[in-house]
N, C-alpha and C. Protein backbone atom coordinates (compact mmCIF):
# COMPACT_ATOMS: atom_id res chain seq x y z
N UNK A 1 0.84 -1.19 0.00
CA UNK A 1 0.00 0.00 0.00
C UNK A 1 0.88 1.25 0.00
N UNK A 2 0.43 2.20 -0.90
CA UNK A 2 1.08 3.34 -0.96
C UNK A 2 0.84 4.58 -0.15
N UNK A 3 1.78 5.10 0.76
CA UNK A 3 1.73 5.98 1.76
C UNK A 3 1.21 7.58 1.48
N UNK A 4 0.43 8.00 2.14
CA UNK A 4 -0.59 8.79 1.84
C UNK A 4 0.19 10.29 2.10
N UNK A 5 0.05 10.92 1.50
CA UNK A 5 0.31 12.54 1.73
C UNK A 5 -0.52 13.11 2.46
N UNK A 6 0.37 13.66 3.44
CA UNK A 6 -0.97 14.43 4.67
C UNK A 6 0.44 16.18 4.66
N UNK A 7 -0.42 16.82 5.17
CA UNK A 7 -0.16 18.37 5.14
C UNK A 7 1.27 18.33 6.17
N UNK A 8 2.02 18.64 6.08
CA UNK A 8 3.29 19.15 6.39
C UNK A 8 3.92 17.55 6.24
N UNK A 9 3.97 16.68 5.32
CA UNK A 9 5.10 15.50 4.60
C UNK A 9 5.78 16.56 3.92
N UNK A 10 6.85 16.10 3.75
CA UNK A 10 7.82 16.58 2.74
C UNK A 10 7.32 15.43 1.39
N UNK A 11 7.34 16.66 0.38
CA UNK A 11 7.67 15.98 -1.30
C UNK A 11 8.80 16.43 -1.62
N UNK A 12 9.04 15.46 -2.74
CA UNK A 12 10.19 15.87 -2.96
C UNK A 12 10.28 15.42 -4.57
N UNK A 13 10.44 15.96 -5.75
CA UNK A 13 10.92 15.74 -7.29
C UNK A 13 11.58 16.42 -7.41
N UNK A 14 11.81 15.58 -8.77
CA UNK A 14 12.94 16.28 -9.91
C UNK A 14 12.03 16.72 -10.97
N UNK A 15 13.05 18.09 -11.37
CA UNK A 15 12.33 18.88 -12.38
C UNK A 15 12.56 18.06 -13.62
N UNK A 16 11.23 18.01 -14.14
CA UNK A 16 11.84 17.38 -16.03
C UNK A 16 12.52 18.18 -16.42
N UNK A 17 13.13 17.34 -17.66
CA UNK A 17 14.24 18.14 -18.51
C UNK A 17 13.51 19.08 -19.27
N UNK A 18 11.98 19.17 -19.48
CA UNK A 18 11.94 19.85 -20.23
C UNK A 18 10.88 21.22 -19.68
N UNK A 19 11.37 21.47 -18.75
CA UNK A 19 11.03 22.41 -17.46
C UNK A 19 11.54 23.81 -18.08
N UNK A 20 10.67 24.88 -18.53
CA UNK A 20 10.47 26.11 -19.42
C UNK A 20 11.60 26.98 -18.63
N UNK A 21 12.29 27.33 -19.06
CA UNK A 21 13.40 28.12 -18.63
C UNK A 21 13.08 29.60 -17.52
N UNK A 22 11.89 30.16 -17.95
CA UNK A 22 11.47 31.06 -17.14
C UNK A 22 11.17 30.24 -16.03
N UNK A 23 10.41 29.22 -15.90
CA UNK A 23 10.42 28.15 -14.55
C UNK A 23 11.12 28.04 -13.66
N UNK A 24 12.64 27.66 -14.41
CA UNK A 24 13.87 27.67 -14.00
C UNK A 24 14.21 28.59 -13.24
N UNK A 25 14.61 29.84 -13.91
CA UNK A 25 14.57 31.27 -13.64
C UNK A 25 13.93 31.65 -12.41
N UNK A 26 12.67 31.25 -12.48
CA UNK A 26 11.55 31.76 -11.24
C UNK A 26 12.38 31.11 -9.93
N UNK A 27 12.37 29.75 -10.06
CA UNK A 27 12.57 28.71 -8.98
C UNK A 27 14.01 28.89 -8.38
N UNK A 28 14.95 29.50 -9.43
CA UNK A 28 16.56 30.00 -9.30
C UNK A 28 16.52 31.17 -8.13
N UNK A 29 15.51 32.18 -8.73
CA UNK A 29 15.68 33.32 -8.21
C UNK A 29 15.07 33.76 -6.68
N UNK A 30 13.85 32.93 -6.79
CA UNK A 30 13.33 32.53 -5.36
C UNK A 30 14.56 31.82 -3.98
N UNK A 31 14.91 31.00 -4.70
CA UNK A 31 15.60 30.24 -3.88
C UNK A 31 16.66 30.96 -3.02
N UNK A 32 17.45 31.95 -4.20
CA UNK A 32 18.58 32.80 -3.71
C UNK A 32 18.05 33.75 -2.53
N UNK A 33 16.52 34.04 -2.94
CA UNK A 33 16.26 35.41 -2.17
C UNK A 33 15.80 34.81 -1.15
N UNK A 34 15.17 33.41 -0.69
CA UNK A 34 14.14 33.54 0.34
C UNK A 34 15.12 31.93 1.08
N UNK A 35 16.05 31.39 0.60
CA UNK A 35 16.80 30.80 1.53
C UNK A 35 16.14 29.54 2.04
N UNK A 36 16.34 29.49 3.12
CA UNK A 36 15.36 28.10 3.76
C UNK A 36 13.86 28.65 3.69
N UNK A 37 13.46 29.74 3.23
CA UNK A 37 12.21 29.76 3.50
C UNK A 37 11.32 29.15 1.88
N UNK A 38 12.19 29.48 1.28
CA UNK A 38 12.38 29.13 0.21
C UNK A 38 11.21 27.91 -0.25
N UNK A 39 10.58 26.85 0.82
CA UNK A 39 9.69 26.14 0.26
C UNK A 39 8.14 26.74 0.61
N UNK A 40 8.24 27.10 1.65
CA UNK A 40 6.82 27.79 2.33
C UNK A 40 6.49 28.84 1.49
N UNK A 41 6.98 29.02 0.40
CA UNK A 41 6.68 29.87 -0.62
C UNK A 41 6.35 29.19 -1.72
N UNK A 42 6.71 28.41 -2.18
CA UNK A 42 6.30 27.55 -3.38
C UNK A 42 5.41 26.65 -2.67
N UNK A 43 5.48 26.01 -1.60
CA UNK A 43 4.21 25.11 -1.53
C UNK A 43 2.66 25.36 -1.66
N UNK A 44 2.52 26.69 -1.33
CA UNK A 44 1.07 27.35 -2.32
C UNK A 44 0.79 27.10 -3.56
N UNK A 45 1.99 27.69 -4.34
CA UNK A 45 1.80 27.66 -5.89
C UNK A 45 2.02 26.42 -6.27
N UNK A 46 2.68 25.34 -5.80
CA UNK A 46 2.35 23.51 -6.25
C UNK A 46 0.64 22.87 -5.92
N UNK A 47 0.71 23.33 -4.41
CA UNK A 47 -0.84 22.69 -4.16
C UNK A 47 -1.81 23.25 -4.83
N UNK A 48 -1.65 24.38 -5.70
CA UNK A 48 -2.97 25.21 -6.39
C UNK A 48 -2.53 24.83 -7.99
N UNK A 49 -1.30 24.09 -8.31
CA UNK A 49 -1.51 23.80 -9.45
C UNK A 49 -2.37 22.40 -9.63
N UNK A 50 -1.58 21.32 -8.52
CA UNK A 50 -2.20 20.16 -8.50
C UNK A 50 -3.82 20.34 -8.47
N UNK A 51 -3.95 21.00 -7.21
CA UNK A 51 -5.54 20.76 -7.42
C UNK A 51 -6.31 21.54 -8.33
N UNK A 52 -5.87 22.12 -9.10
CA UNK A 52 -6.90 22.77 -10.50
C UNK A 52 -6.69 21.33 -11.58
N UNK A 53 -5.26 20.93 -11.13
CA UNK A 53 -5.09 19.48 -12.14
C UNK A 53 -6.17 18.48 -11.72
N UNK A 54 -6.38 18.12 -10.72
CA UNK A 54 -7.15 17.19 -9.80
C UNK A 54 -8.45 17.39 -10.10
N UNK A 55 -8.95 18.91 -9.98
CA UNK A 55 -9.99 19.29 -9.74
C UNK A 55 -10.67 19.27 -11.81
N UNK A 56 -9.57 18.88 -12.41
CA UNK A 56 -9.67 18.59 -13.91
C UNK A 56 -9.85 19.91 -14.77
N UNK A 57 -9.60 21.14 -13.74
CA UNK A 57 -10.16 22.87 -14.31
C UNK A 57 -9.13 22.82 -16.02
N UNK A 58 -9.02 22.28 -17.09
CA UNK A 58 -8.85 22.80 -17.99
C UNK A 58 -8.20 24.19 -18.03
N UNK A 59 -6.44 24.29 -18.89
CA UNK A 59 -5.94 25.33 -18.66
C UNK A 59 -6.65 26.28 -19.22
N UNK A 60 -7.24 25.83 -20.47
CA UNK A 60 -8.10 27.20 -20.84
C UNK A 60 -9.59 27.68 -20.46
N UNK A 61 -9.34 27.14 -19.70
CA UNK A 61 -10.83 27.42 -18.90
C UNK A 61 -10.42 28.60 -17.62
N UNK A 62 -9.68 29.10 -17.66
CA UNK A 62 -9.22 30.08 -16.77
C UNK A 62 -8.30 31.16 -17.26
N UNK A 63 -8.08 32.12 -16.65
CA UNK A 63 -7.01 32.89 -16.96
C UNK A 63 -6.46 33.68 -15.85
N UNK A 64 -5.33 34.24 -15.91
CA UNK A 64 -4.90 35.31 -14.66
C UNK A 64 -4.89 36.71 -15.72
N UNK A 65 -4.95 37.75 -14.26
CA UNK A 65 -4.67 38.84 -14.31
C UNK A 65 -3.99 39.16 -13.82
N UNK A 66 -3.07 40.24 -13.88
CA UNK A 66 -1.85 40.58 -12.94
C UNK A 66 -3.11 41.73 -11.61
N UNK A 67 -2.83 41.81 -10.76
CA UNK A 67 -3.70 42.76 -9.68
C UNK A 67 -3.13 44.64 -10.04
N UNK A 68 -3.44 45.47 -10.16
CA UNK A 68 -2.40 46.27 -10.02
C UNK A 68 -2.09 47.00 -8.96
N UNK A 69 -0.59 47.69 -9.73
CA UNK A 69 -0.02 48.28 -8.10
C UNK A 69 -0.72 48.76 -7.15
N UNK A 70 -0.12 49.26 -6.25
CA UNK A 70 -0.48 49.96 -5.41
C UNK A 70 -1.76 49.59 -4.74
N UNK A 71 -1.93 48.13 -4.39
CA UNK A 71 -3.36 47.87 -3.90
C UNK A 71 -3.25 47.41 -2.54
N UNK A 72 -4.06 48.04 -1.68
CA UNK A 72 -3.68 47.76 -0.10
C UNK A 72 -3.52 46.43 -0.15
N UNK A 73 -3.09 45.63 1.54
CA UNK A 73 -3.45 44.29 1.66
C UNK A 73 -5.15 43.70 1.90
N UNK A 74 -5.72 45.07 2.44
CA UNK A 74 -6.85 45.03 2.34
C UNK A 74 -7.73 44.70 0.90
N UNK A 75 -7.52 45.68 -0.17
CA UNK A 75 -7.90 45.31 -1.32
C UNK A 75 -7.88 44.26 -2.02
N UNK A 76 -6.26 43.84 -1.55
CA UNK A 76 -5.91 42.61 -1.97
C UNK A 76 -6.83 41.40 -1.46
N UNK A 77 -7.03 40.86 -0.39
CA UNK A 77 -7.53 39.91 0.17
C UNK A 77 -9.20 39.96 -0.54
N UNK A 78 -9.59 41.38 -1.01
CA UNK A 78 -10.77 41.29 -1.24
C UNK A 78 -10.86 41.16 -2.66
N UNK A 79 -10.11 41.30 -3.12
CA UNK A 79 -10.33 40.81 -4.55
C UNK A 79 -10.06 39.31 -4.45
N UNK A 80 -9.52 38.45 -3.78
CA UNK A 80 -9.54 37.21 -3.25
C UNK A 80 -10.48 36.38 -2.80
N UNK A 81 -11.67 37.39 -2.27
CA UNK A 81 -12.67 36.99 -1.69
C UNK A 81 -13.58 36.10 -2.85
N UNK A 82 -14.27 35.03 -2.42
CA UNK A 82 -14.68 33.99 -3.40
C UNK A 82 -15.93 34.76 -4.21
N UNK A 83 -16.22 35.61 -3.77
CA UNK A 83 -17.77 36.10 -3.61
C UNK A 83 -17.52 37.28 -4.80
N UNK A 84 -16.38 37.70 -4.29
CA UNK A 84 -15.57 38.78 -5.55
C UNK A 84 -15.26 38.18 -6.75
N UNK A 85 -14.63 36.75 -6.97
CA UNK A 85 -14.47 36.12 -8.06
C UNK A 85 -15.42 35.97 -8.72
N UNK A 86 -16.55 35.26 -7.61
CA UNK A 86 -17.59 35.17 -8.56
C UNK A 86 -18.19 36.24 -9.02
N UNK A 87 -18.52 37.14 -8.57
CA UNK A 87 -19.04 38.71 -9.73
C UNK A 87 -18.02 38.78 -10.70
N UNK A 88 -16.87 38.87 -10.47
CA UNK A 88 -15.55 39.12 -11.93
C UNK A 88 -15.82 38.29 -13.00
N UNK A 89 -16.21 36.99 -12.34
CA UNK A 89 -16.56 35.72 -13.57
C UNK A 89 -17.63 35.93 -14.40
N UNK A 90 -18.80 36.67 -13.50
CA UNK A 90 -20.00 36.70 -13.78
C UNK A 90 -20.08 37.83 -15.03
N UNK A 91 -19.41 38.63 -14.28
CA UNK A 91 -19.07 40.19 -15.14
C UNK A 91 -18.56 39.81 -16.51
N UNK A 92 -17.74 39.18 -16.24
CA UNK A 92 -16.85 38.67 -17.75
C UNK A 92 -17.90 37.76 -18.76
N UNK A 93 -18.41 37.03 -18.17
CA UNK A 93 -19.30 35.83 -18.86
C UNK A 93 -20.46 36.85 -19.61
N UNK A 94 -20.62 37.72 -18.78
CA UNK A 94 -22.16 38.90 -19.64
C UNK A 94 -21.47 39.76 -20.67
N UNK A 95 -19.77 39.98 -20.41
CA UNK A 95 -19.20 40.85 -21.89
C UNK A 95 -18.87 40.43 -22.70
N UNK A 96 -18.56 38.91 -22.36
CA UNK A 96 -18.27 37.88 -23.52
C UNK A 96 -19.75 37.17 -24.15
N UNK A 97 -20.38 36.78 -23.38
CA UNK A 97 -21.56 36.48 -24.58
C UNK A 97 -22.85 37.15 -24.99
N UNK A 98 -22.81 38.65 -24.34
CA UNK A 98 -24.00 39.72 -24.13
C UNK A 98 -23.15 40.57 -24.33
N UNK A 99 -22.07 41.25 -25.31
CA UNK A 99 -21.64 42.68 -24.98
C UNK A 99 -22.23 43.91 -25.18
N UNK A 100 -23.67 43.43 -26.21
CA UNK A 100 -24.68 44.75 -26.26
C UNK A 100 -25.95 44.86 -25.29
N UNK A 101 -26.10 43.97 -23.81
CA UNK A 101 -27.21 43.96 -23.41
C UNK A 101 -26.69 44.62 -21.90
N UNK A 102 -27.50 45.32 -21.16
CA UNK A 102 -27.11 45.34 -20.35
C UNK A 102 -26.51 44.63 -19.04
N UNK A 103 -26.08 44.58 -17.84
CA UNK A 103 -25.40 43.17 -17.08
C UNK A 103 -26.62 43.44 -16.11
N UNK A 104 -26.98 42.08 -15.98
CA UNK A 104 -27.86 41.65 -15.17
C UNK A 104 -26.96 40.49 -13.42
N UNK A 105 -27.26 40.88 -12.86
CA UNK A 105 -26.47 40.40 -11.43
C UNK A 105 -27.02 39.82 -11.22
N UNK A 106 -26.15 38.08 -10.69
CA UNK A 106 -26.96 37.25 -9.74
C UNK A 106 -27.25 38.27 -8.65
N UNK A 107 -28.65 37.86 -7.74
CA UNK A 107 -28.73 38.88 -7.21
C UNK A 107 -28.39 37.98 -5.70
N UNK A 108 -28.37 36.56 -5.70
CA UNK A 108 -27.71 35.85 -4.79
C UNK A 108 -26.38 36.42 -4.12
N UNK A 109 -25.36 36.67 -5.47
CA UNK A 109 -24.00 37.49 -4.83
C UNK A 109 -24.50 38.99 -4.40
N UNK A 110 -25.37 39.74 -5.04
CA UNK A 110 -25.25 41.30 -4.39
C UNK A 110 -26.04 40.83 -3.05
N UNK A 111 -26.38 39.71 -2.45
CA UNK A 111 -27.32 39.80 -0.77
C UNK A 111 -25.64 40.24 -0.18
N UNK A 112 -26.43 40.59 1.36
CA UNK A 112 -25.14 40.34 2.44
C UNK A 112 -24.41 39.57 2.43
N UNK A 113 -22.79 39.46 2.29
CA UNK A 113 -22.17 38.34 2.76
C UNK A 113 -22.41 38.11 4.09
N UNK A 114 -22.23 36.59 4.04
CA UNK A 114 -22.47 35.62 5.55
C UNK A 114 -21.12 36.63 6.23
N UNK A 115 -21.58 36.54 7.76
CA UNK A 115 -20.59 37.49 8.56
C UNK A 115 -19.49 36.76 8.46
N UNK A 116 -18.39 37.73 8.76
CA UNK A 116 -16.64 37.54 8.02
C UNK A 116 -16.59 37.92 9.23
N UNK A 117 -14.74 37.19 9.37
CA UNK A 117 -13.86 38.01 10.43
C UNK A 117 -13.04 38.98 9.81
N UNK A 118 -13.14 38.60 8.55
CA UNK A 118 -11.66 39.08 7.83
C UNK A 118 -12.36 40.55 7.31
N UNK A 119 -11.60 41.96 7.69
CA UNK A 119 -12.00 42.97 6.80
C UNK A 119 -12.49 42.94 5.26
N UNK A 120 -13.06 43.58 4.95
CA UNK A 120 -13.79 43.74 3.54
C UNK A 120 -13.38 45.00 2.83
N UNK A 121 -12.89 44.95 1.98
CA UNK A 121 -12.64 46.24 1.02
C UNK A 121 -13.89 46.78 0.58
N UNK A 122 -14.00 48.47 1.12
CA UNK A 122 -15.01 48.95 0.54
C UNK A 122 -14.61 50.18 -0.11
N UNK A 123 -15.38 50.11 -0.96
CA UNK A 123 -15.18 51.21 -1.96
C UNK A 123 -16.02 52.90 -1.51
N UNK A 124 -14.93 53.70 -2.22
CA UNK A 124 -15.58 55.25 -1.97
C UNK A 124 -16.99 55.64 -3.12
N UNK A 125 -17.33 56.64 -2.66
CA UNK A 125 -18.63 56.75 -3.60
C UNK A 125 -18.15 57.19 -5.05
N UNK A 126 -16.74 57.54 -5.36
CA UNK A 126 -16.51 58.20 -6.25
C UNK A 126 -16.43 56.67 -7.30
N UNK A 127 -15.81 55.78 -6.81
CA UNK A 127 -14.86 54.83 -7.45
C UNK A 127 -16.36 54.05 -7.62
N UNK A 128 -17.44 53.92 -6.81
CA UNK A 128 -19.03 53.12 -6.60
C UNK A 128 -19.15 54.09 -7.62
N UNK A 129 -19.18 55.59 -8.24
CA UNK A 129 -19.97 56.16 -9.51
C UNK A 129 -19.52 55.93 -10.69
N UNK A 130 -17.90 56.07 -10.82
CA UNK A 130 -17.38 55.69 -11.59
C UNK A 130 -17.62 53.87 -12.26
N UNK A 131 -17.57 53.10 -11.45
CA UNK A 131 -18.12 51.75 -11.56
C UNK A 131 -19.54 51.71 -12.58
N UNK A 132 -20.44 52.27 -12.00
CA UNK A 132 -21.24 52.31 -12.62
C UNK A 132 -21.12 53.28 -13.85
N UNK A 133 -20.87 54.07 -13.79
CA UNK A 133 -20.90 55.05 -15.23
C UNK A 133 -20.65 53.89 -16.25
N UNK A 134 -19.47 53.44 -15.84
CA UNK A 134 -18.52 52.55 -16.46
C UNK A 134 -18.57 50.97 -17.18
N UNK A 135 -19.47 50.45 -16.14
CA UNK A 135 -19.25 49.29 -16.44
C UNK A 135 -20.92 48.96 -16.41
N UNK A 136 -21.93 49.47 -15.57
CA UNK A 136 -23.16 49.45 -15.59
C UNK A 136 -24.14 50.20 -15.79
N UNK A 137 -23.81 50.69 -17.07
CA UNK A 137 -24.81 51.83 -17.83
C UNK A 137 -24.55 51.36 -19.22
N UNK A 138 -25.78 50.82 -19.72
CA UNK A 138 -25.12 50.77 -21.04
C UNK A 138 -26.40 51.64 -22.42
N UNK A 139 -26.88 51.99 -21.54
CA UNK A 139 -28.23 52.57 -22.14
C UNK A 139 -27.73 53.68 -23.28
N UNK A 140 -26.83 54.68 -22.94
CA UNK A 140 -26.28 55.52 -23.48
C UNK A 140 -25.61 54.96 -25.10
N UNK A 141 -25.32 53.52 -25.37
CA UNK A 141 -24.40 53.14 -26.20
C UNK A 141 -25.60 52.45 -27.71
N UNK A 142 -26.70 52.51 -27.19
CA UNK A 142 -28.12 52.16 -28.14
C UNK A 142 -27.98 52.76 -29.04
N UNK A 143 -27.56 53.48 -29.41
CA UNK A 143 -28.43 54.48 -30.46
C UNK A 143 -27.43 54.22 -32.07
């Protein structure tokens, strides 16, 4: 019987030979900078590749965005938030197969989120008008 992986085992491979040079690069440059810490940093980005592999998510069935600068840790975590993905997904799915109709919201995601411990990024009224001018008005573009 083959011995089971439980959360803090050590793994351990070898990179294939045919391991993309920026890979290399990444895994080179990490290593130098972060030392012995060096795995508690990559073990995120292995367990989130495996399980999108596991979980069978198709590479093109996804994509990244880079976040941009200057975004608190606050912001950050909330664009993280599952509840946030799902409106981004949702958002995207209505410009990709509706780009002339207006966006209609699950209205499941706009209820209250279930109570959090974790702060919530909230937005100012300027950036809430702008949003809308922007992304939820489309009445203006009819004619």
């Amino acid at each position: 019987m083959t011995e089971r992986f439980e959360p803090g085992k050590t793994v351990s491979f070898r990179l294939p030979p045919d391991t993309p040079l920026h890979v290399v690069d990444y895994l080179t440059q990490k290593k130098n900078e972060l030392g012995r810490k060096f795995s508690s940093e990559i073990a995120p980005i292995f367990v989130e590749a495996v399980s999108q592999k596991a979980l069978g998510n198709a590479e093109n069935a996804q994509i990244s965005i880079t976040l941009p600068e200057g975004l608190t840790a606050d912001q950050k975590e909330w664009v993280k938030h599952p509840n946030t993905k799902a409106l981004i997904s949702q958002l995207l799915y209505q410009v990709v197969t509706k780009p002339t109709t207006p966006l209609d919201f699950d209205q499941q995601l706009l209820k209250d989120p279930v109570e959090e411990k974790e702060p919530v990024f909230k937005t100012n009224a300027m950036i809430q008008s702008f949003a809308q001018k922007t992304f939820l008005n489309f009445d203006e573009d009819d004619d």
